[in-house]
C-alpha atoms as a PDB file:
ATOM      1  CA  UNK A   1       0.000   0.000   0.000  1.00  0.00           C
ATOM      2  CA  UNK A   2       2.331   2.304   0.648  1.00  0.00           C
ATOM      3  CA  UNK A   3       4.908   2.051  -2.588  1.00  0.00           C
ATOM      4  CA  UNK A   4       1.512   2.573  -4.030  1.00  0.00           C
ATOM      5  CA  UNK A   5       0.522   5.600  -2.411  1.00  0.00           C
ATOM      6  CA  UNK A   6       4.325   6.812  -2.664  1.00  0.00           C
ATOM      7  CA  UNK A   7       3.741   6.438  -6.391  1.00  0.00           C
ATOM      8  CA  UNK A   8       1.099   9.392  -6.399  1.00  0.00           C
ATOM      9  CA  UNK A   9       3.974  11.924  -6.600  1.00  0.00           C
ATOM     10  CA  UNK A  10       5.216  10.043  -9.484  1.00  0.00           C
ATOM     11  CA  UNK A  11       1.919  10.458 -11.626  1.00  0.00           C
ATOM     12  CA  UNK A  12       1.686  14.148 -10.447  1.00  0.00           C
ATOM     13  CA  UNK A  13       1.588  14.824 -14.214  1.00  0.00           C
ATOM     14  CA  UNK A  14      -0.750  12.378 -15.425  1.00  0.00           C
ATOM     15  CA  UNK A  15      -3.101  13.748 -12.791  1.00  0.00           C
ATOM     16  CA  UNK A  16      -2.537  17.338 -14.494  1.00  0.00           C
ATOM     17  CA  UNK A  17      -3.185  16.696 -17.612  1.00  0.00           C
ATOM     18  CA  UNK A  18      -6.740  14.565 -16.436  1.00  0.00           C
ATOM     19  CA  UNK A  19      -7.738  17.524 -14.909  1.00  0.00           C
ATOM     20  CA  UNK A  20      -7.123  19.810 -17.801  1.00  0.00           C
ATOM     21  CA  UNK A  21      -9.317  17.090 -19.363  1.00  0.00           C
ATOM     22  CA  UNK A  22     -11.907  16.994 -17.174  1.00  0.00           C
ATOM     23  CA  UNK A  23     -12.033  20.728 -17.283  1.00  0.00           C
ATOM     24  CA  UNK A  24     -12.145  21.417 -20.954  1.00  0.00           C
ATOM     25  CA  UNK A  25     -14.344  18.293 -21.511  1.00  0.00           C
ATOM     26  CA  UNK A  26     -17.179  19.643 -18.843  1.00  0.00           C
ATOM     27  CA  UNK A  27     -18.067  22.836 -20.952  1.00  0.00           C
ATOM     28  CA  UNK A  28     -17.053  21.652 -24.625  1.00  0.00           C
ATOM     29  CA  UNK A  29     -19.659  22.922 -26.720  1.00  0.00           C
ATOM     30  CA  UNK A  30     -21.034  25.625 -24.509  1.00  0.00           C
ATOM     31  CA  UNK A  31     -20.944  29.449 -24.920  1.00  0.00           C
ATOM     32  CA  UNK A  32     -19.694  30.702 -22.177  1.00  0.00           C
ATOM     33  CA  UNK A  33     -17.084  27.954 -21.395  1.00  0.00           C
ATOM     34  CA  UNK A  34     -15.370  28.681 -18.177  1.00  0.00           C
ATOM     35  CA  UNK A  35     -17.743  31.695 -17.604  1.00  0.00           C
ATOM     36  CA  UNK A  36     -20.061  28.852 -15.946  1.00  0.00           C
ATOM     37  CA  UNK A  37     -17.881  28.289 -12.965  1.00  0.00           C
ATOM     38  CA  UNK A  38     -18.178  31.886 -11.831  1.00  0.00           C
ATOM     39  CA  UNK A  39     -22.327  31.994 -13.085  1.00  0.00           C
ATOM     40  CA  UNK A  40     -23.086  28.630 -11.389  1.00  0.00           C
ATOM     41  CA  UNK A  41     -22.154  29.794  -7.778  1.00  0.00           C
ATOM     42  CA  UNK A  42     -23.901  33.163  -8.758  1.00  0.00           C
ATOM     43  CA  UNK A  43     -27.363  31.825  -9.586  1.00  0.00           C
ATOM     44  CA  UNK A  44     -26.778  29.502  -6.821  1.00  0.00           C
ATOM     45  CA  UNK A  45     -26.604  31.768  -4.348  1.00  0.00           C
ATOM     46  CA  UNK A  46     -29.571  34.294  -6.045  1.00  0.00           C
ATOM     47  CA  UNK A  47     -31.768  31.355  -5.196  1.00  0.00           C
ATOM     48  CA  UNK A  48     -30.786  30.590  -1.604  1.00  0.00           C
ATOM     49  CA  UNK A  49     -30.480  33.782  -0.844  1.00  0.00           C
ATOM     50  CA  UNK A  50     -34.149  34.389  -1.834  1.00  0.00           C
ATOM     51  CA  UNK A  51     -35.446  31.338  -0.155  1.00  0.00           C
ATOM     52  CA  UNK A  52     -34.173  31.317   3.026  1.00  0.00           C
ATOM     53  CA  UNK A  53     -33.716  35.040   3.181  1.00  0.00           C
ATOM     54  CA  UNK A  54     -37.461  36.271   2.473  1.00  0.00           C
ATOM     55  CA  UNK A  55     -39.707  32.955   2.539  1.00  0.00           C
ATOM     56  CA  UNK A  56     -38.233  30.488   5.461  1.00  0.00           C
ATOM     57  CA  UNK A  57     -35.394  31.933   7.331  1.00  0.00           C
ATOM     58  CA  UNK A  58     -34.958  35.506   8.498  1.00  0.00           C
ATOM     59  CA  UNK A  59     -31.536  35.876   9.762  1.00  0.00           C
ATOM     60  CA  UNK A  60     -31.513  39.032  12.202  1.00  0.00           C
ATOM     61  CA  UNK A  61     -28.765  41.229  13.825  1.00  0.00           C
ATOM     62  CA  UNK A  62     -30.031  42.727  16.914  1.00  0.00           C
ATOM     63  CA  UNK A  63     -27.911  43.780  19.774  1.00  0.00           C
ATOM     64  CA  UNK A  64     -29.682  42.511  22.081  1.00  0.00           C
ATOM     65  CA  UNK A  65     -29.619  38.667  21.058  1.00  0.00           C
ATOM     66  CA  UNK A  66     -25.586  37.612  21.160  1.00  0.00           C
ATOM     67  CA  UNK A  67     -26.244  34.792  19.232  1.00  0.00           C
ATOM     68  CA  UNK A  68     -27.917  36.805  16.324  1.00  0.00           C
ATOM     69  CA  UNK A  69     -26.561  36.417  13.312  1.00  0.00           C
ATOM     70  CA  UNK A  70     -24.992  40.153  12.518  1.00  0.00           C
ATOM     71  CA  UNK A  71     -23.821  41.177   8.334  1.00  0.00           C
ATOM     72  CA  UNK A  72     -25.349  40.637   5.053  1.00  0.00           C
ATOM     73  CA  UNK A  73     -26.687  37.261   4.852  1.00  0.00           C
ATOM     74  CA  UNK A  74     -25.808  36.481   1.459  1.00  0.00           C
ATOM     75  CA  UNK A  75     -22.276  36.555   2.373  1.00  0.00           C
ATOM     76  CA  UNK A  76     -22.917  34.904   5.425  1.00  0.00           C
ATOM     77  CA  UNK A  77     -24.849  31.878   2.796  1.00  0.00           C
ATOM     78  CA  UNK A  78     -21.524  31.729  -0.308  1.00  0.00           C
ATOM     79  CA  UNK A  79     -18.977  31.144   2.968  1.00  0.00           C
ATOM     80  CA  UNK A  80     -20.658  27.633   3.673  1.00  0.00           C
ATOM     81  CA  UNK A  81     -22.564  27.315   0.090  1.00  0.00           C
ATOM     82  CA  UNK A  82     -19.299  27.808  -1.962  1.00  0.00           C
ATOM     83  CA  UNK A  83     -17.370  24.778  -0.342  1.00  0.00           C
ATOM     84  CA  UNK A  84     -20.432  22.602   0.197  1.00  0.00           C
ATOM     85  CA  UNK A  85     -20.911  22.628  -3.760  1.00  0.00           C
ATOM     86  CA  UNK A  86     -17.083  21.533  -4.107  1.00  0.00           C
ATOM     87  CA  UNK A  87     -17.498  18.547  -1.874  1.00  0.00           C
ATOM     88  CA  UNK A  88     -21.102  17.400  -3.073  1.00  0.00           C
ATOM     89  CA  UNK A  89     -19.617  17.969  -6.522  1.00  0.00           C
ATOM     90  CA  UNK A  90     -16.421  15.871  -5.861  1.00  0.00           C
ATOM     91  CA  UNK A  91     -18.135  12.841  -4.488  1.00  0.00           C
ATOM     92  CA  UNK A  92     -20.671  12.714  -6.789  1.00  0.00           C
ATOM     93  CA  UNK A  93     -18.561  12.862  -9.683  1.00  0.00           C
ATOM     94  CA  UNK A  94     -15.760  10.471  -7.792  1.00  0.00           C
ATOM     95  CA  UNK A  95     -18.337   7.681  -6.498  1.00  0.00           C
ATOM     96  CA  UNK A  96     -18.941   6.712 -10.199  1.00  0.00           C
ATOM     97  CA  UNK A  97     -15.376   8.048 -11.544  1.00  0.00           C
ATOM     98  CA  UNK A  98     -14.146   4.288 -11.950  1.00  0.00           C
ATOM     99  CA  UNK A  99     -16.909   2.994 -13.760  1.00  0.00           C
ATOM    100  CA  UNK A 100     -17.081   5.630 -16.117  1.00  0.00           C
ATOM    101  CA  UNK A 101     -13.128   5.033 -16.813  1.00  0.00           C
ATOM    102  CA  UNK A 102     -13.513   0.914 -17.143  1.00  0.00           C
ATOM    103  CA  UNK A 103     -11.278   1.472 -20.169  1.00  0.00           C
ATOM    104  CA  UNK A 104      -8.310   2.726 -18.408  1.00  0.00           C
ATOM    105  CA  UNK A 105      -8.784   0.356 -15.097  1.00  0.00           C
ATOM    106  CA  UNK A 106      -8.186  -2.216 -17.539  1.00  0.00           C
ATOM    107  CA  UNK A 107      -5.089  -1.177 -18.770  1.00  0.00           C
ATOM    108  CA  UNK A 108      -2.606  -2.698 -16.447  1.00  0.00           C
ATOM    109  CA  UNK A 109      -0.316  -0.251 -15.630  1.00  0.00           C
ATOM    110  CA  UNK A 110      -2.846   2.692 -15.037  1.00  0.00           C
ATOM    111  CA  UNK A 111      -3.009   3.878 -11.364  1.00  0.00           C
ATOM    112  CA  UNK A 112      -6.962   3.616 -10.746  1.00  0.00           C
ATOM    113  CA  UNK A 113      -6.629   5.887  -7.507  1.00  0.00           C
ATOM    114  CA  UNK A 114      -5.636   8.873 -10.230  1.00  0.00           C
ATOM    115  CA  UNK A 115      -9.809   9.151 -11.609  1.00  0.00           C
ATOM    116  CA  UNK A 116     -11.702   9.817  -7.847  1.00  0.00           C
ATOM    117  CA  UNK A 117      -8.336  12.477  -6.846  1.00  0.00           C
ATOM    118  CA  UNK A 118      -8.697  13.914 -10.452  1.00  0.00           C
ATOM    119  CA  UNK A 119     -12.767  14.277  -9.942  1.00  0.00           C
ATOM    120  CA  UNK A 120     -11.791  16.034  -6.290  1.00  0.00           C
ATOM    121  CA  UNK A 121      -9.127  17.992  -7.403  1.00  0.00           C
ATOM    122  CA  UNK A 122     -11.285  19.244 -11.073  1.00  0.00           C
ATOM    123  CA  UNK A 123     -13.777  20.715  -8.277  1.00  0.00           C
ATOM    124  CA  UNK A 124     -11.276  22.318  -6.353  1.00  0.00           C
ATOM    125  CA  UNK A 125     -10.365  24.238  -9.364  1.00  0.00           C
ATOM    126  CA  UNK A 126     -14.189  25.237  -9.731  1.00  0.00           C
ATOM    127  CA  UNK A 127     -14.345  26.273  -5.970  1.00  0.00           C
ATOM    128  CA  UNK A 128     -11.834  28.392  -6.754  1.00  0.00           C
ATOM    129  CA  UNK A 129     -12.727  30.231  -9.837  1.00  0.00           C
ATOM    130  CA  UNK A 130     -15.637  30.848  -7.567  1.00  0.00           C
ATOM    131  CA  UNK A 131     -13.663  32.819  -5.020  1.00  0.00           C
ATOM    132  CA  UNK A 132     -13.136  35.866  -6.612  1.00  0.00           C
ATOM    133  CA  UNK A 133     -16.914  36.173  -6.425  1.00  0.00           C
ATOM    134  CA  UNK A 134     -16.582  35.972  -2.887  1.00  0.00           C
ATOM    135  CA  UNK A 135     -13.781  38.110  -2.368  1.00  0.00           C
ATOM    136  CA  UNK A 136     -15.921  41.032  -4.228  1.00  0.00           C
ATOM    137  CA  UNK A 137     -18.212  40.437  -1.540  1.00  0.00           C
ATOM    138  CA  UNK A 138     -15.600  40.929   1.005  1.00  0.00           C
ATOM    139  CA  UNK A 139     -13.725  43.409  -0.333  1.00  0.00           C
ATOM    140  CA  UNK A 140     -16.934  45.741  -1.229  1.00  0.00           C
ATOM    141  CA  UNK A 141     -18.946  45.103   2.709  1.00  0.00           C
ATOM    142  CA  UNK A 142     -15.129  46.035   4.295  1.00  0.00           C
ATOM    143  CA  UNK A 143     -14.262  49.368   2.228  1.00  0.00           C
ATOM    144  CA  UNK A 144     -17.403  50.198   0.876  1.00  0.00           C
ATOM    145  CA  UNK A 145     -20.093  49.664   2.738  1.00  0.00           C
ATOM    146  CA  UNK A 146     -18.369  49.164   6.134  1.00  0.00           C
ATOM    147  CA  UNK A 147     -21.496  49.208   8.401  1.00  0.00           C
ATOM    148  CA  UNK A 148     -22.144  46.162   7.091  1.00  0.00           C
ATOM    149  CA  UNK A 149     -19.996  44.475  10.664  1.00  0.00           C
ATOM    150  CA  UNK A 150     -17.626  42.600   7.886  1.00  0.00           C
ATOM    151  CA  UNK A 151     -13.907  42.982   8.835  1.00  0.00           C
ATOM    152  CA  UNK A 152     -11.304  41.192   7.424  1.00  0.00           C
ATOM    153  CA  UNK A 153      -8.574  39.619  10.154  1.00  0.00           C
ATOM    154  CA  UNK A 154      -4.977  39.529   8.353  1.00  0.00           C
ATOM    155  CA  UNK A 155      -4.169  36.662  10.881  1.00  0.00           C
ATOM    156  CA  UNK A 156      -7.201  35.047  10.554  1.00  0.00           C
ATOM    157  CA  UNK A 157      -7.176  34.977   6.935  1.00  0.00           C
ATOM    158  CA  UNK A 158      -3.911  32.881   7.139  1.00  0.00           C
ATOM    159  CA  UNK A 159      -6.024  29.995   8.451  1.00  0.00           C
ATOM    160  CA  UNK A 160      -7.498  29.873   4.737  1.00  0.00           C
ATOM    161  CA  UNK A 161      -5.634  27.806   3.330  1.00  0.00           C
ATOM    162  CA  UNK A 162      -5.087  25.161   6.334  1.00  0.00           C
ATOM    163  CA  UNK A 163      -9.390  25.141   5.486  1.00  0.00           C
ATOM    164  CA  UNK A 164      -8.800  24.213   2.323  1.00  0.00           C
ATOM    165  CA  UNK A 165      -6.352  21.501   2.842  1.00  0.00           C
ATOM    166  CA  UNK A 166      -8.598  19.848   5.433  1.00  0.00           C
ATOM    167  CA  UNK A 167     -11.337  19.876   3.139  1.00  0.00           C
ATOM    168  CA  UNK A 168      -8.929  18.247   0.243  1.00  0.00           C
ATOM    169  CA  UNK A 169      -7.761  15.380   2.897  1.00  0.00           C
ATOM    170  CA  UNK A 170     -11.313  14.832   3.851  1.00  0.00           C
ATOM    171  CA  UNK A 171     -12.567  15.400   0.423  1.00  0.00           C
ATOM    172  CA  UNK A 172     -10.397  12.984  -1.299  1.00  0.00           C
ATOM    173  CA  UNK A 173     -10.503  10.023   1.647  1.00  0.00           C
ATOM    174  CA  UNK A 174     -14.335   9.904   1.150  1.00  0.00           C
ATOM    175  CA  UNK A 175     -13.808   9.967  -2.587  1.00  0.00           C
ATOM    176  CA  UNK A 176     -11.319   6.845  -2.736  1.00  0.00           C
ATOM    177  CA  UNK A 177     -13.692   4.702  -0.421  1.00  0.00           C
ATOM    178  CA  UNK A 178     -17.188   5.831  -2.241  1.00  0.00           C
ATOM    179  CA  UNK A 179     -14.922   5.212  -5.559  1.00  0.00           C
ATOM    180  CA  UNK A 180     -13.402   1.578  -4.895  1.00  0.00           C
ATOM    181  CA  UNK A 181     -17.212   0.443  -3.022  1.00  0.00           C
ATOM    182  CA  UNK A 182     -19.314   1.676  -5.694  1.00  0.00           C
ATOM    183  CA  UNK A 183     -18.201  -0.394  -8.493  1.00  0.00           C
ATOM    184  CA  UNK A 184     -19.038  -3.739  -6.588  1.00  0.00           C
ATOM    185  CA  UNK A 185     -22.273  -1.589  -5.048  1.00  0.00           C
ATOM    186  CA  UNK A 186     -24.091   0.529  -7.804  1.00  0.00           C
ATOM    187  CA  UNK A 187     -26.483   1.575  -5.466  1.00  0.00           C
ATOM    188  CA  UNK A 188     -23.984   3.745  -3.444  1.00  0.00           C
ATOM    189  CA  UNK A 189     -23.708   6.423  -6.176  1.00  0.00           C
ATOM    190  CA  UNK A 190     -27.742   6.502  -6.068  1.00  0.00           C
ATOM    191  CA  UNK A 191     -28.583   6.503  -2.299  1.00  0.00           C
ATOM    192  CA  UNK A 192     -25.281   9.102  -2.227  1.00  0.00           C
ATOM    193  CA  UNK A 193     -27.096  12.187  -3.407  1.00  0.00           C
ATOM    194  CA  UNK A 194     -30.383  11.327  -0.635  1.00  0.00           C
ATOM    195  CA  UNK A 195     -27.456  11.474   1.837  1.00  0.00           C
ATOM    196  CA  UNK A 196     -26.060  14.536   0.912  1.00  0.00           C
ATOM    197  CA  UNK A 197     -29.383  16.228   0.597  1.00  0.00           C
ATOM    198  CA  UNK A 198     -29.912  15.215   4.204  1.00  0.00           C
ATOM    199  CA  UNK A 199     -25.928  16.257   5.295  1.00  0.00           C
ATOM    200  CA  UNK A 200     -26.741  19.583   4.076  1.00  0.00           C
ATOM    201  CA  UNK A 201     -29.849  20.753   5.955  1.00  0.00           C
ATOM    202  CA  UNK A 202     -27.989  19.285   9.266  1.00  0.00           C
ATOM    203  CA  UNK A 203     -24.699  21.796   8.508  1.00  0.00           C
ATOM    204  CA  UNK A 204     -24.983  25.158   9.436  1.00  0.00           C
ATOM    205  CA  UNK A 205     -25.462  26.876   6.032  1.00  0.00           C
ATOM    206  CA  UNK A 206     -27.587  28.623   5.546  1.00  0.00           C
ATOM    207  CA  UNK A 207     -28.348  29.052   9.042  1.00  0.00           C
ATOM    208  CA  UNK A 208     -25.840  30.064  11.893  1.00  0.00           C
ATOM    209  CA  UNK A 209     -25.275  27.089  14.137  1.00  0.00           C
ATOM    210  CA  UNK A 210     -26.077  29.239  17.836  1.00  0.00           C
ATOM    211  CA  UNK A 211     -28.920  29.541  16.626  1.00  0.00           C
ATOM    212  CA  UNK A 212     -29.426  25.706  15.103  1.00  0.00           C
ATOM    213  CA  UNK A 213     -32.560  23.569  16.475  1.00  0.00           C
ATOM    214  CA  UNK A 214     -29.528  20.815  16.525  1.00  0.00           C
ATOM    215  CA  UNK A 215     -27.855  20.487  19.936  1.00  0.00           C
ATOM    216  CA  UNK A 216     -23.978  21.646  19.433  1.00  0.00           C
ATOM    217  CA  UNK A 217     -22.893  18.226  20.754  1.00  0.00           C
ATOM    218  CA  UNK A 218     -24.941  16.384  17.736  1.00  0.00           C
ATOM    219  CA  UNK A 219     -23.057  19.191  15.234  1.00  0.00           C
ATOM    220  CA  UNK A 220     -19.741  17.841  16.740  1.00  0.00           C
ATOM    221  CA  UNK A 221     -20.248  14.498  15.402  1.00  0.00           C
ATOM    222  CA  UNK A 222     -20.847  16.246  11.763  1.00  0.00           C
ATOM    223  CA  UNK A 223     -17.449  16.728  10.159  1.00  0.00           C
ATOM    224  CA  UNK A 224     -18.441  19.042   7.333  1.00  0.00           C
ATOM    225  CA  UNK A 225     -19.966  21.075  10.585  1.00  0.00           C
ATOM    226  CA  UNK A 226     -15.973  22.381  11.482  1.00  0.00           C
ATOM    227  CA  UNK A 227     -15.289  22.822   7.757  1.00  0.00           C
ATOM    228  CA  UNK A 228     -18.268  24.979   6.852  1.00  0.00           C
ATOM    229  CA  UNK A 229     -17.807  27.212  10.813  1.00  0.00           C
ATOM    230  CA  UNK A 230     -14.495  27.442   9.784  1.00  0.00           C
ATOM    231  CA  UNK A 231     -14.968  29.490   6.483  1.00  0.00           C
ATOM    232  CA  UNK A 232     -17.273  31.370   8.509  1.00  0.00           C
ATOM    233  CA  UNK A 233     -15.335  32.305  11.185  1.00  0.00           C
ATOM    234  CA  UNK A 234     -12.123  32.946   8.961  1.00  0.00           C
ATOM    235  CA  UNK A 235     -14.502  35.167   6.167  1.00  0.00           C
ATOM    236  CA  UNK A 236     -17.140  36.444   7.735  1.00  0.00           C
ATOM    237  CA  UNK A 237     -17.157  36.558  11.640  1.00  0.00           C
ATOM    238  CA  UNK A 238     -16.270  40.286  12.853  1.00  0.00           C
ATOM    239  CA  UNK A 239     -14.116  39.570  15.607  1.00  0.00           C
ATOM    240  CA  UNK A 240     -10.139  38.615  15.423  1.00  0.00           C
ATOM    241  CA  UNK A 241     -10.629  35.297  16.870  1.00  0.00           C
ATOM    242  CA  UNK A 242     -10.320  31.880  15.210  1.00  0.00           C
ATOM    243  CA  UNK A 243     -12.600  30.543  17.997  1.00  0.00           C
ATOM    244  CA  UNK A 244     -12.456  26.490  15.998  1.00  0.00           C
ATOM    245  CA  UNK A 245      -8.848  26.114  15.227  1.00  0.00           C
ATOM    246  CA  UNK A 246      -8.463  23.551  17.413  1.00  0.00           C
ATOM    247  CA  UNK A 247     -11.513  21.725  15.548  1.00  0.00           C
ATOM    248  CA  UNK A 248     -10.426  22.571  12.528  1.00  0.00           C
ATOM    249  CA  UNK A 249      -6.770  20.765  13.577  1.00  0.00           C
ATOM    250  CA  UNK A 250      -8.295  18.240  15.207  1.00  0.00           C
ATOM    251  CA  UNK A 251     -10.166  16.650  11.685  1.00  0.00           C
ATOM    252  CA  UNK A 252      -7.600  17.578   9.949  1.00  0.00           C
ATOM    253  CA  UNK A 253      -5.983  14.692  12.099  1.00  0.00           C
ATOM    254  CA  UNK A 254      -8.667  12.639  11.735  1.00  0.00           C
ATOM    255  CA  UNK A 255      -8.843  13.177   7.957  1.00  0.00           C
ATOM    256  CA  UNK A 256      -4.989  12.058   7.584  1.00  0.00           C
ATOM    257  CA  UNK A 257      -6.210   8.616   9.289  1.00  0.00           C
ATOM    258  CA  UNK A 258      -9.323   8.871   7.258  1.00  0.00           C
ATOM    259  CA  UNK A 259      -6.770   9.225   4.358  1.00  0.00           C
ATOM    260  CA  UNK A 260      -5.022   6.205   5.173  1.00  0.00           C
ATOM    261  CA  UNK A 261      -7.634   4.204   5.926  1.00  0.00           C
ATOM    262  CA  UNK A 262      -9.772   4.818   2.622  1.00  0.00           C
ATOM    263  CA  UNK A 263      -6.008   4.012   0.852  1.00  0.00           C
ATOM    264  CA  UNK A 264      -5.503   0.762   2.243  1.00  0.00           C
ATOM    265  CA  UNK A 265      -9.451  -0.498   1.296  1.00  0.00           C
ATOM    266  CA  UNK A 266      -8.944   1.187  -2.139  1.00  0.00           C
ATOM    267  CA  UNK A 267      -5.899  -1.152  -2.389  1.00  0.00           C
ATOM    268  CA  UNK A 268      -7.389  -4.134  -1.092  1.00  0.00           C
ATOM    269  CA  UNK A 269     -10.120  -3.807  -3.580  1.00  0.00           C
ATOM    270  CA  UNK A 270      -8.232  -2.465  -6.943  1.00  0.00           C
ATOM    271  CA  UNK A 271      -7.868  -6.330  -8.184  1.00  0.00           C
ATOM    272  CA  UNK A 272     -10.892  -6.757  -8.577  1.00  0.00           C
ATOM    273  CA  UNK A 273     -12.113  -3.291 -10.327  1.00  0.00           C
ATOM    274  CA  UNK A 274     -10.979  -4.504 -13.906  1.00  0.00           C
ATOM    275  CA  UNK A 275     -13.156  -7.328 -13.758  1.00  0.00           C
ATOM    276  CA  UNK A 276     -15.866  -5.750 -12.227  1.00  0.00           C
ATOM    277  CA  UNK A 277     -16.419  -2.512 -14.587  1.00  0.00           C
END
């Protein structure tokens, strides 16, 4: 397992060039092209906001309530939405990645763990082409419109990018397991979306957690719960501290064993994807 797993680094450009693939092969024929990866998260958020803004949920900022939810809401909504679409979007796409590609598992040499890391890491690339989006957001609530109680933390910002790479560990250990089970059970990749449907109205998305019907030691148990507080607190949250860190470090832990773990059944299991694609 693990001169297999070393090998990764080897087929760092085979991976490149699938996901230049994937990338160019998702929007041949259209239009707009690329211009879909920034309009996608747009209309996405035009309709939640809408929804759960004016019809079902009314997020409020009084001073008085300390768990209110303070700052434009749609902001509040694309700092959970925008990663949430990245990992439904990644497991979706991975859970099904190796029996859409039964012509390269059966080539000997190719390294069958490349297709569910390539449909992860083609996502990435869409969550961020979907971050300048957000940072307009940002950028126009902190300088221009200032009353709107968004202020950027320089030191808080810095914990982007240990986000990110949580989510990618996390991310890509679900998508190995869901990958290797689904071709010997087809009816993973269809119970999958139900499951996410359901994982999503239990995060705190597009509503703040202090203020979720869900007891905070239930949200503990939910690990997408640190990811999507975390963007939150780094992004959105006023104040200068990164109140989860130790969360946030603490799946990132468990994601490396996660990881490992999802490896070692992918390997057990990769003799017998050939035959069963």
């Amino acid at each position: 397992m693990w001169d297999n797993l070393a090998r990764l680094v080897r087929y760092r450009g085979l991976i490149q060039s699938l996901v230049v693939r994937d990338l160019k092969a998702r929007y041949r024929g259209s239009v707009l092209g690329f211009f879909w990866s920034f309009i996608n998260p747009l209309l996405l958020l035009m309709v939640y906001t809408v929804v759960f803004r004016y019809f079902m949920v009314r997020p409020g900022s009084d001073p008085n309530d300390p768990n209110a939810l303070g700052g434009p809401y749609a902001v509040f909504l694309f700092c959970g939405l925008l990663p949430w679409t990245w990992f439904t979007s990644a497991l979706l796409e991975s859970a099904g990645s190796l029996i859409f590609s039964g012509n390269l598992i059966k080539k000997v040499l190719f390294p069958a763990e490349v297709l569910p890391l390539v449909s992860v890491l083609s996502t990435m690339a869409h969550f961020f082409f979907g971050l300048p989006i957000l940072a307009g957001f940002l950028i126009y609530y902190e300088f221009i419109d200032p009353a709107a109680y968004i202020h950027l933390h320089f030191t808080k910002l810095l914990w982007f990018p240990v986000v990110v790479a949580v989510q990618l560990i996390f991310t890509s250990a679900l998508a190995l397991l869901l990958s290797s089970l689904t071709v010997h059970y087809r009816d993973i990749k269809d119970l999958l979306g139900n499951l996410l449907t359901f994982w999503f109205f239990v995060t705190p998305i597009i509503y703040w957690y202090k203020k979720s019907p869900i007891p905070k030691s239930w949200l503990n148990w939910n690990p997408f719960f640190h990811l999507a507080v975390s963007y939150q607190e780094v992004l959105f949250i006023p104040d200068n501290v990164f109140g989860h860190k130790k969360w946030l470090l603490a799946m990132g832990a468990g994601s490396i064993v996660l990881f490992l773990g999802a490896y070692w059944v992918f390997d057990r299991l990769r003799d017998s994807f050939a035959e069963a694609v």
